[in-house]
Protein backbone atom coordinates (compact mmCIF):
# COMPACT_ATOMS: atom_id res chain seq x y z
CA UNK A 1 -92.19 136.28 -17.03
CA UNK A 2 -95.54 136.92 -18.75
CA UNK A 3 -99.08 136.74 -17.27
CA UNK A 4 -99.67 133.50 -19.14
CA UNK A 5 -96.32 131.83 -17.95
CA UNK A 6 -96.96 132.80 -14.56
CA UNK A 7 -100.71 131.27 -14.34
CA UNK A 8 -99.47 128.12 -15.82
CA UNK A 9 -96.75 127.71 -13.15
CA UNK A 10 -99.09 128.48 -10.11
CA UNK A 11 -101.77 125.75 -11.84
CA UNK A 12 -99.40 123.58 -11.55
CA UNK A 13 -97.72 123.95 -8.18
CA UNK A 14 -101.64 123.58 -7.00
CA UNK A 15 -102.36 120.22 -8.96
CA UNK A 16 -98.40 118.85 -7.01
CA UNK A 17 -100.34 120.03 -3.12
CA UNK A 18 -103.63 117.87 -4.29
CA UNK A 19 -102.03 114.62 -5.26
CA UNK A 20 -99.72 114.61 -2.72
CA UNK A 21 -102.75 115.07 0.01
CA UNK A 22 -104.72 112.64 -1.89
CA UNK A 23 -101.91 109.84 -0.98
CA UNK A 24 -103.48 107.86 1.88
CA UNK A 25 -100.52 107.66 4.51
CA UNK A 26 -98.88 104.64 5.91
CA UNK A 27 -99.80 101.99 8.94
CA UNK A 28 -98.29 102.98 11.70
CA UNK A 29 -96.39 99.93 12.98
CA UNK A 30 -96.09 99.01 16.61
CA UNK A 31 -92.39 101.47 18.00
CA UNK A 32 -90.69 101.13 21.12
CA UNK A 33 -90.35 104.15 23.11
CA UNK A 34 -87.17 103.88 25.19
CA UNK A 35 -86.59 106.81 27.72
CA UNK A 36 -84.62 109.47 26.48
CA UNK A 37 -80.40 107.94 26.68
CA UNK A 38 -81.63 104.26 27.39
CA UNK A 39 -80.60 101.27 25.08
CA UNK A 40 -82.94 98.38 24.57
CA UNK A 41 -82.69 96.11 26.98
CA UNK A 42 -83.44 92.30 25.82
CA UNK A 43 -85.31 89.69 28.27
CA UNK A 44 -82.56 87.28 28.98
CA UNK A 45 -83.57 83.70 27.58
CA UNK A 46 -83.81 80.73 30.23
CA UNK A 47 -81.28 77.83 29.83
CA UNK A 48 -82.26 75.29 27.68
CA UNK A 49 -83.72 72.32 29.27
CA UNK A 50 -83.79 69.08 27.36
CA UNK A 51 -87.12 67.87 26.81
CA UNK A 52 -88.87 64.28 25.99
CA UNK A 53 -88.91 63.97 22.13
CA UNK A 54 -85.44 65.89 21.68
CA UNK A 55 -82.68 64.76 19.54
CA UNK A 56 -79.10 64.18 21.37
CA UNK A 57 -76.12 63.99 19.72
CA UNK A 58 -73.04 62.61 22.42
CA UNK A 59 -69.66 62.41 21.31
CA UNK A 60 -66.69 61.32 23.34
CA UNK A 61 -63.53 62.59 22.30
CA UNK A 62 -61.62 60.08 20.42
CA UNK A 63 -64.55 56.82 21.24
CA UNK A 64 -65.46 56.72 17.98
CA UNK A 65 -67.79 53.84 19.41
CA UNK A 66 -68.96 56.30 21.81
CA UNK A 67 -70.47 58.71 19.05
CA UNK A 68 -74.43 58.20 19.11
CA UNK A 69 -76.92 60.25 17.86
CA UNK A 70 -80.10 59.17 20.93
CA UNK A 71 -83.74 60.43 21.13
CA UNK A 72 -85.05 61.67 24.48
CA UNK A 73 -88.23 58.86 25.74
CA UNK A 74 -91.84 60.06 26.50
CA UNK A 75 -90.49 59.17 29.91
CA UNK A 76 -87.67 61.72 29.82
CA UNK A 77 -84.95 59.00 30.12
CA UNK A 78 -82.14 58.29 27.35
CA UNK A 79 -79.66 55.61 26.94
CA UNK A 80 -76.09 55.47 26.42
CA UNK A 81 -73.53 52.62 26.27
CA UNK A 82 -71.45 51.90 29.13
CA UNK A 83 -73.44 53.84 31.14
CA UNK A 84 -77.28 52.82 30.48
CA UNK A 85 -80.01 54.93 31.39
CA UNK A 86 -80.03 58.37 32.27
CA UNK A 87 -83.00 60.65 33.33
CA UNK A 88 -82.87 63.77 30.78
CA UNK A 89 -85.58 65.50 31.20
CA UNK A 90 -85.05 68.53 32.47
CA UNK A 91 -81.46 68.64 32.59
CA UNK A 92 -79.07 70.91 30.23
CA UNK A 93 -76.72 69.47 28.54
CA UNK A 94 -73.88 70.59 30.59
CA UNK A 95 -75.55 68.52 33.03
CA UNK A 96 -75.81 65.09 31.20
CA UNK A 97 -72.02 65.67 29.93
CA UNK A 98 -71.15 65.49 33.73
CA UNK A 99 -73.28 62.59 34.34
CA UNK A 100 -72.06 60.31 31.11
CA UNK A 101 -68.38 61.53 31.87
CA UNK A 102 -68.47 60.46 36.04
CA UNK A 103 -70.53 56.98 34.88
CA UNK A 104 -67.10 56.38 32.23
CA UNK A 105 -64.61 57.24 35.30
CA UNK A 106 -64.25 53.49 36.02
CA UNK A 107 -63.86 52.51 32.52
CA UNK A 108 -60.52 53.56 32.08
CA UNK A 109 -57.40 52.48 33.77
CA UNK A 110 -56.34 55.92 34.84
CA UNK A 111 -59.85 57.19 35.50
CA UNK A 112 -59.54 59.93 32.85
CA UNK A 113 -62.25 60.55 30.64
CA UNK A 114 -62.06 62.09 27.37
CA UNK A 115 -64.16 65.19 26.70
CA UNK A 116 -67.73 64.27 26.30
CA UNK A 117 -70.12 66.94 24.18
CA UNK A 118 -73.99 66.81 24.52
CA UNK A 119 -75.57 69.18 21.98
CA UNK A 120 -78.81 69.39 21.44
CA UNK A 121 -79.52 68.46 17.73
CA UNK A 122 -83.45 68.87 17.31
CA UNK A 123 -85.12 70.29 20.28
CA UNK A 124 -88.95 68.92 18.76
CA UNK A 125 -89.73 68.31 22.58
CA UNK A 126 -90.03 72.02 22.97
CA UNK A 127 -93.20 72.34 22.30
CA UNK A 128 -96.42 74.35 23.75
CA UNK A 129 -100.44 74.94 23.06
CA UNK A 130 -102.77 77.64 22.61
CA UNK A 131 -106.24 77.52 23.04
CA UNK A 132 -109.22 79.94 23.18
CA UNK A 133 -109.93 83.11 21.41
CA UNK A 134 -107.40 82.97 18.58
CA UNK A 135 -107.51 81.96 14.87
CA UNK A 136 -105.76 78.95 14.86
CA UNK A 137 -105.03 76.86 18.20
CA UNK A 138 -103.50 73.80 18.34
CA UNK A 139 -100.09 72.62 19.67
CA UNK A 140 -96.77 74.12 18.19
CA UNK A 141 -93.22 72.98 17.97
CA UNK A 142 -91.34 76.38 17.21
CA UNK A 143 -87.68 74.95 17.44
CA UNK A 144 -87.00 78.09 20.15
CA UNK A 145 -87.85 79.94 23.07
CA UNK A 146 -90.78 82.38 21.88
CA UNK A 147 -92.62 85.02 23.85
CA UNK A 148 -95.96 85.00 24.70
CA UNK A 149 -96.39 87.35 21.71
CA UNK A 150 -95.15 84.99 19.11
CA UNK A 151 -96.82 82.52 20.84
CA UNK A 152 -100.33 84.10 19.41
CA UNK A 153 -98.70 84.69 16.07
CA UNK A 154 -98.18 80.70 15.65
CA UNK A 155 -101.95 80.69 16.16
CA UNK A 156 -102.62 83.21 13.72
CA UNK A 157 -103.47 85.83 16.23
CA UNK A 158 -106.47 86.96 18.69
CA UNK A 159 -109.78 87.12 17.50
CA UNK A 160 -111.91 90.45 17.48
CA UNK A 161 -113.86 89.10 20.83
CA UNK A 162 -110.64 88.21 22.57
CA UNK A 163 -109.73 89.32 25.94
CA UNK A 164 -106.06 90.16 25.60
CA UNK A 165 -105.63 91.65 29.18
CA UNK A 166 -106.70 88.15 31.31
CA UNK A 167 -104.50 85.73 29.00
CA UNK A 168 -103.64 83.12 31.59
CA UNK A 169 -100.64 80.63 30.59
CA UNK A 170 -100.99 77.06 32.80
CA UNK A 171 -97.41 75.62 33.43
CA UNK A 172 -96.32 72.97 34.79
CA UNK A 173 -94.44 72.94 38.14
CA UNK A 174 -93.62 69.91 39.82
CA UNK A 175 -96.02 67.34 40.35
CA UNK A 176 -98.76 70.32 39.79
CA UNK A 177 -99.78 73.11 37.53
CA UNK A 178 -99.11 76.79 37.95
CA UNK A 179 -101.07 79.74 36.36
CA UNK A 180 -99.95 82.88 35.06
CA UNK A 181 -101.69 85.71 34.30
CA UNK A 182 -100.42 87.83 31.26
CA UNK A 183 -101.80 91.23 30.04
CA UNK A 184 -101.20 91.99 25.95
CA UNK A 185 -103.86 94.24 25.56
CA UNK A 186 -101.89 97.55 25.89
CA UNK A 187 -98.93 96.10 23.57
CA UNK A 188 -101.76 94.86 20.82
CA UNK A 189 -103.95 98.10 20.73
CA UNK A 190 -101.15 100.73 21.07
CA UNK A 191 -99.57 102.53 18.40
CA UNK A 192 -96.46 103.30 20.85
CA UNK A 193 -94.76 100.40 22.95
CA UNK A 194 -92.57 101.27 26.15
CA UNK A 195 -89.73 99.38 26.33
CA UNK A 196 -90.65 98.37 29.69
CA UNK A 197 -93.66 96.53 28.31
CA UNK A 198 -92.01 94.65 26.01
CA UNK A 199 -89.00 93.44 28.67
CA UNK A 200 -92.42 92.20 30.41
CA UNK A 201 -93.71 89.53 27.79
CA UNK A 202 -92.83 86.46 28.96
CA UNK A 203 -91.32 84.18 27.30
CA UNK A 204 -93.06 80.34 26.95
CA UNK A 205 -91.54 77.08 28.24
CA UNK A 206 -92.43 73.83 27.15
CA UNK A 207 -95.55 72.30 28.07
CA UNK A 208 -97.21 75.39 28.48
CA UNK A 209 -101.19 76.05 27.50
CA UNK A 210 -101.60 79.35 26.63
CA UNK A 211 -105.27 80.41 27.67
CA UNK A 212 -107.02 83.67 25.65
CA UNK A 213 -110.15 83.85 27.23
């Protein structure tokens, strides 16, 4: 190799190292750090709970006049024939299949009900609010369980000002209200998640106000 040959290839190998520091580098996205030989271990959802402003669908097996598609009342009570009204709200499904089948037992001869189904066909009751420091609050419908998390994604996220570690979420218990306190502030601001954090979101039921003070 001549003098020449070798200047030109050393030029070059110096001009690669300079554009490739130049690059600016990559966000770093929120990871999960699991301890070392530990799977991810997902918050178990709660069991559905039928809410006012749900859509029912109620099929008994073989009644093709016992096929109804019902919405659940402001007052949490649906209707049903041959049985009449029946207090939803807050009941699964499994639940209101027990009551519509033992409210049929006298309807038939033998006292053998077909199989009634209660699926849930729109849960719009499922709804919650969030108010305070975020972007966009207002009440959301999301069709799902969320976690407190997603919750302040539907309201297009904290504001700069926000206090992320005294969110409070108000539920509804009873006859009365409950508060929760939450803390987000070491999930939002960290560039490395335990997994233990994350199993501690919690997840949002219906009717709750999310508070971000």
């Amino acid at each position: 190799m001549n003098r020449a040959t070798a200047v030109l290839l050393i030029g070059l190998a110096a001009g690669f190292v300079t554009t490739a520091a130049a690059q600016p580098s990559l966000p770093v996205a929120i990871q999960s750090t699991p301890a070392a030989g530990a799977s991810p271990v997902a918050s178990p959802l709660p069991v559905y709970r039928i809410n006012p402003g749900d859509e029912l669908e109620i099929n008994v097996w073989r009644e093709d006049q016992l096929q109804r598609v019902v919405k659940v009342l402001p007052d949490g009570s649906l209707s049903f024939p041959l049985v009449g009204s029946i207090q939803g709200a807050g009941r699964t499904p499994v639940e209101i299949e027990r009551i519509i089948s033992a409210a049929l037992t006298n309807k038939y001869v033998d006292g053998k009900v077909p199989d009634v189904t209660v699926a849930v066909r729109s849960p719009s009751g499922l709804q919650f609010s969030v108010i305070g420091k975020v972007k966009g609050p207002g009440i959301f419908t999301p069709g799902r369980y969320v976690t407190l998390l997603e919750a302040l994604s539907f309201a297009g996220g904290a504001d700069e000002f926000a206090s992320l570690d005294n969110i409070v979420i108000v539920r509804k218990s009873g006859a009365g209200l409950v508060s929760i306190p939450a803390r987000l502030g070491g999930i939002l601001r960290s560039k490395s998640v335990s997994s233990e954090a994350v199993k501690n979101i919690p997840i949002i039921e219906s009717g709750d106000t999310v508070i971000v003070p």
